[in-house]
C-alpha atoms as a PDB file:
ATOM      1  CA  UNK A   1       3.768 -22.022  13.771  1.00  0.00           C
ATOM      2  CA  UNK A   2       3.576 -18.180  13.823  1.00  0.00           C
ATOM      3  CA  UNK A   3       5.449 -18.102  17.071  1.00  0.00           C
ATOM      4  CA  UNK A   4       7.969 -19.645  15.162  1.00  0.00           C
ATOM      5  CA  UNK A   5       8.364 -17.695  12.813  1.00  0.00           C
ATOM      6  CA  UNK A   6       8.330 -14.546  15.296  1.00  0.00           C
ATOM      7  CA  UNK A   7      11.041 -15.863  17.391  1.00  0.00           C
ATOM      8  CA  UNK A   8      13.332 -17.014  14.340  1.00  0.00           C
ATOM      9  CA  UNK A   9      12.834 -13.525  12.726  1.00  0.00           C
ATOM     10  CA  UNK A  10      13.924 -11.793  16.195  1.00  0.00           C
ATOM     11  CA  UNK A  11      16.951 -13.862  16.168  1.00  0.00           C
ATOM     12  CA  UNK A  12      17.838 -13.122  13.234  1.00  0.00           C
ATOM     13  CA  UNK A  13      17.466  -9.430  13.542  1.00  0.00           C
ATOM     14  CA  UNK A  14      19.340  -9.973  17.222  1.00  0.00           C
ATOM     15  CA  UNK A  15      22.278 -11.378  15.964  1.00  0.00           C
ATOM     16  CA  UNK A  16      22.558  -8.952  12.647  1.00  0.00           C
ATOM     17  CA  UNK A  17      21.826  -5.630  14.895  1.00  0.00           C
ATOM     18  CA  UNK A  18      25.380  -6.852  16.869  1.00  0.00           C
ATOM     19  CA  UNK A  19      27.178  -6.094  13.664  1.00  0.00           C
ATOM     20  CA  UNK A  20      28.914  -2.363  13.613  1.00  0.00           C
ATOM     21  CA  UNK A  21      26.950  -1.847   9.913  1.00  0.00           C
ATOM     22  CA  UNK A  22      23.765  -2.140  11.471  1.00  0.00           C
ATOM     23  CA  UNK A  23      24.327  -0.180  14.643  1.00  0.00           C
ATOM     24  CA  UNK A  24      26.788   2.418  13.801  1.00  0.00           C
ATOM     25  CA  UNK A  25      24.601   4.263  11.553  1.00  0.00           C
ATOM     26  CA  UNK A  26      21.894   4.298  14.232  1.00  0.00           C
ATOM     27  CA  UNK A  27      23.878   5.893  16.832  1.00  0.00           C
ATOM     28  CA  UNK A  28      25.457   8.195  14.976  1.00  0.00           C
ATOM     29  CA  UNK A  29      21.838   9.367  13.887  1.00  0.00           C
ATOM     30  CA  UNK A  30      21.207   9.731  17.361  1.00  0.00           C
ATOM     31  CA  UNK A  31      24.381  11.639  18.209  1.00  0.00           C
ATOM     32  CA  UNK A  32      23.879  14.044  15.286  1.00  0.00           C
ATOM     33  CA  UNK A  33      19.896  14.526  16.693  1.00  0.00           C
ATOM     34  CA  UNK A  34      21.206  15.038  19.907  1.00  0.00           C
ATOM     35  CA  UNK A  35      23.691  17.398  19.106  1.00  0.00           C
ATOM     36  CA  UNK A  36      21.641  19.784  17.067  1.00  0.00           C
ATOM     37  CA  UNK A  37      18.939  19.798  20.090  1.00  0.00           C
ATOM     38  CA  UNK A  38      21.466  20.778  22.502  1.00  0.00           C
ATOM     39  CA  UNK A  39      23.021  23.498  19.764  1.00  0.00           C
ATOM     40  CA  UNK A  40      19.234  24.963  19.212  1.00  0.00           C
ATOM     41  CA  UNK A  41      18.886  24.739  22.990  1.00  0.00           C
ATOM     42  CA  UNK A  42      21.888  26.885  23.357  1.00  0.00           C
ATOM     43  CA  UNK A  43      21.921  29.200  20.924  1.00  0.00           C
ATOM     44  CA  UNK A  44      18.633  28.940  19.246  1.00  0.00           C
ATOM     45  CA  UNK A  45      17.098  28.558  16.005  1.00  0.00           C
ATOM     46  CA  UNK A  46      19.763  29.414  13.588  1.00  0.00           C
ATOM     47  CA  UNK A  47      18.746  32.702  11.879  1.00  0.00           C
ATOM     48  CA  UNK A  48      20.096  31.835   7.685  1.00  0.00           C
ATOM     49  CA  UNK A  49      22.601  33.604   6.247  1.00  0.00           C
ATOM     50  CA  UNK A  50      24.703  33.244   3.197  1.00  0.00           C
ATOM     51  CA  UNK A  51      27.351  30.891   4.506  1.00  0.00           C
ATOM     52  CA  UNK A  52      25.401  28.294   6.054  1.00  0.00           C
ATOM     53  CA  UNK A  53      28.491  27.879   8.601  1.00  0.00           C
ATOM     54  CA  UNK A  54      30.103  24.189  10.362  1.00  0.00           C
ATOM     55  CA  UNK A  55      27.201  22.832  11.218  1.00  0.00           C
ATOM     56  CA  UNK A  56      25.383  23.089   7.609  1.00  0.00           C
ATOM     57  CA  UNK A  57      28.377  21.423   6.152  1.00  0.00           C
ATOM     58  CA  UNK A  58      29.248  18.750   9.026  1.00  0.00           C
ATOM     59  CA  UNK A  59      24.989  17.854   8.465  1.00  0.00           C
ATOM     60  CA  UNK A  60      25.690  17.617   4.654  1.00  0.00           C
ATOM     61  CA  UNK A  61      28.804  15.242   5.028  1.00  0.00           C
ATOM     62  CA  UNK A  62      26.968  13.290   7.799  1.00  0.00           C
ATOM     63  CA  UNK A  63      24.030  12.830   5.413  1.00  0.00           C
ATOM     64  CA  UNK A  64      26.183  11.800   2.847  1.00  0.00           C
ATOM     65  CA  UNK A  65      28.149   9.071   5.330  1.00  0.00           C
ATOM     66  CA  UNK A  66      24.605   7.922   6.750  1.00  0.00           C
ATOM     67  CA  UNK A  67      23.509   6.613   3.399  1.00  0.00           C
ATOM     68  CA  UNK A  68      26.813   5.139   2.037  1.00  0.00           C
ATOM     69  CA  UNK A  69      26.748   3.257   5.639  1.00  0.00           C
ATOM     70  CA  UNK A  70      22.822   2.356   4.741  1.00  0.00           C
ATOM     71  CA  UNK A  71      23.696   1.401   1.573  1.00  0.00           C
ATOM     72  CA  UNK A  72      26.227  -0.755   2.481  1.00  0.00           C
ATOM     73  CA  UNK A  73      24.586  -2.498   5.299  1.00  0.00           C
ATOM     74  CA  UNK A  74      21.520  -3.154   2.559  1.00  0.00           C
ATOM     75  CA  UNK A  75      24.177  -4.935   0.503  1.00  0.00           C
ATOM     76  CA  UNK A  76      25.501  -7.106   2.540  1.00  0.00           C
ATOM     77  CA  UNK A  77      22.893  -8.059   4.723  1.00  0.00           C
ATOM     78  CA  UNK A  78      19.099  -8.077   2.296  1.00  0.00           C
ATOM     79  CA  UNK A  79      20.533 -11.170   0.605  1.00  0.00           C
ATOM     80  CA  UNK A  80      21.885 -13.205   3.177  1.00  0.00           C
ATOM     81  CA  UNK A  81      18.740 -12.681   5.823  1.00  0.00           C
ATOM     82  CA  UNK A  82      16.229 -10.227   4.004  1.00  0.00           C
ATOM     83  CA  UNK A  83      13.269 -10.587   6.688  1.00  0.00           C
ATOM     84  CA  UNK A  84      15.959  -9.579   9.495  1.00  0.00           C
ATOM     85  CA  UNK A  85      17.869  -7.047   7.486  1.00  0.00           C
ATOM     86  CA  UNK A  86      14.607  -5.320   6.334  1.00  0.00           C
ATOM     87  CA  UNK A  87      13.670  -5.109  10.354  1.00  0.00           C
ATOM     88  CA  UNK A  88      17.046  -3.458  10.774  1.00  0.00           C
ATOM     89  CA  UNK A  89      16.957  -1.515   7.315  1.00  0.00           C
ATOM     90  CA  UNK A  90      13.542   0.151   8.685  1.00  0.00           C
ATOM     91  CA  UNK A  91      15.171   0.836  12.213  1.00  0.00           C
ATOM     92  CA  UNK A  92      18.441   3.012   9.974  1.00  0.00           C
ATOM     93  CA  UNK A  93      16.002   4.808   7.810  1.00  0.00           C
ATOM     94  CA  UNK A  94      14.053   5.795  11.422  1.00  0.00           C
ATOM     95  CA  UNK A  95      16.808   7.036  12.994  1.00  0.00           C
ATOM     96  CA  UNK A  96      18.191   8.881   9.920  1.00  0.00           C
ATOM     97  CA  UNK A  97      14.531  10.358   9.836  1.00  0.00           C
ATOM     98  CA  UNK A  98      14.940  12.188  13.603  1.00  0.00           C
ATOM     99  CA  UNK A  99      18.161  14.960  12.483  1.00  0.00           C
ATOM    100  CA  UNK A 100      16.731  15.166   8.862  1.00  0.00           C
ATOM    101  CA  UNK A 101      12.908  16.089  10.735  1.00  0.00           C
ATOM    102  CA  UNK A 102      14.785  18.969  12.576  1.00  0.00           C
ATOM    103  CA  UNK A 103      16.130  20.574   9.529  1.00  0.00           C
ATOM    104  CA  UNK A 104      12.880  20.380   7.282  1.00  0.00           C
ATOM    105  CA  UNK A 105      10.355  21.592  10.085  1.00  0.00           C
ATOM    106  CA  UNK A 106      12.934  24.320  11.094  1.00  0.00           C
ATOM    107  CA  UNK A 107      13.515  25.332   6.792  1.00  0.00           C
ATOM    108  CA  UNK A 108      17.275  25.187   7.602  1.00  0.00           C
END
């Protein structure tokens, strides 16, 4: 019975994670972590100053964008399969976690 329920609640999550409101806002987390690694690899821990600069304010909008695309995904997809979407919902959050670590443990 339990294996039942495991293997419906993976398909369910399988065939919702194939929709671009579940996996966009993953990779873009990804691409934004990424990009800040390579950017402190480079150049190094950003020393602050006054202006924060492009990459303070591209962060802020892509925060902004990463929960609006959250949000929306939540919307659409907690009341039609909530056990799936929650799986999903938890993966988002996760991946939206990674850039936001970066800035906090750094005091950017």
């Amino acid at each position: 019975m339990a294996q039942g329920i495991n293997s419906q609640l993976l398909n369910g999550m399988n065939s919702i994670i194939k929709q671009p409101s579940a996996w966009v806002p993953v990779a873009l987390s990804f691409a934004v972590f990424a990009a800040m690694l390579i950017y402190i690899g480079i150049a190094g821990i950003p020393v602050r100053e006054t202006d924060e600069g492009t990459g303070a304010h591209l962060f802020q909008i892509w925060l902004v964008l990463e929960v609006l695309m959250v949000a929306f995904f939540a919307l659409k997809w907690l009341p039609k399969m909530p056990k799936s979407a929650l799986l999903v919902l938890m993966l988002q959050i996760a991946a939206l976690s990674l850039p936001m670590s970066i800035v906090f443990s750094l005091k950017l």
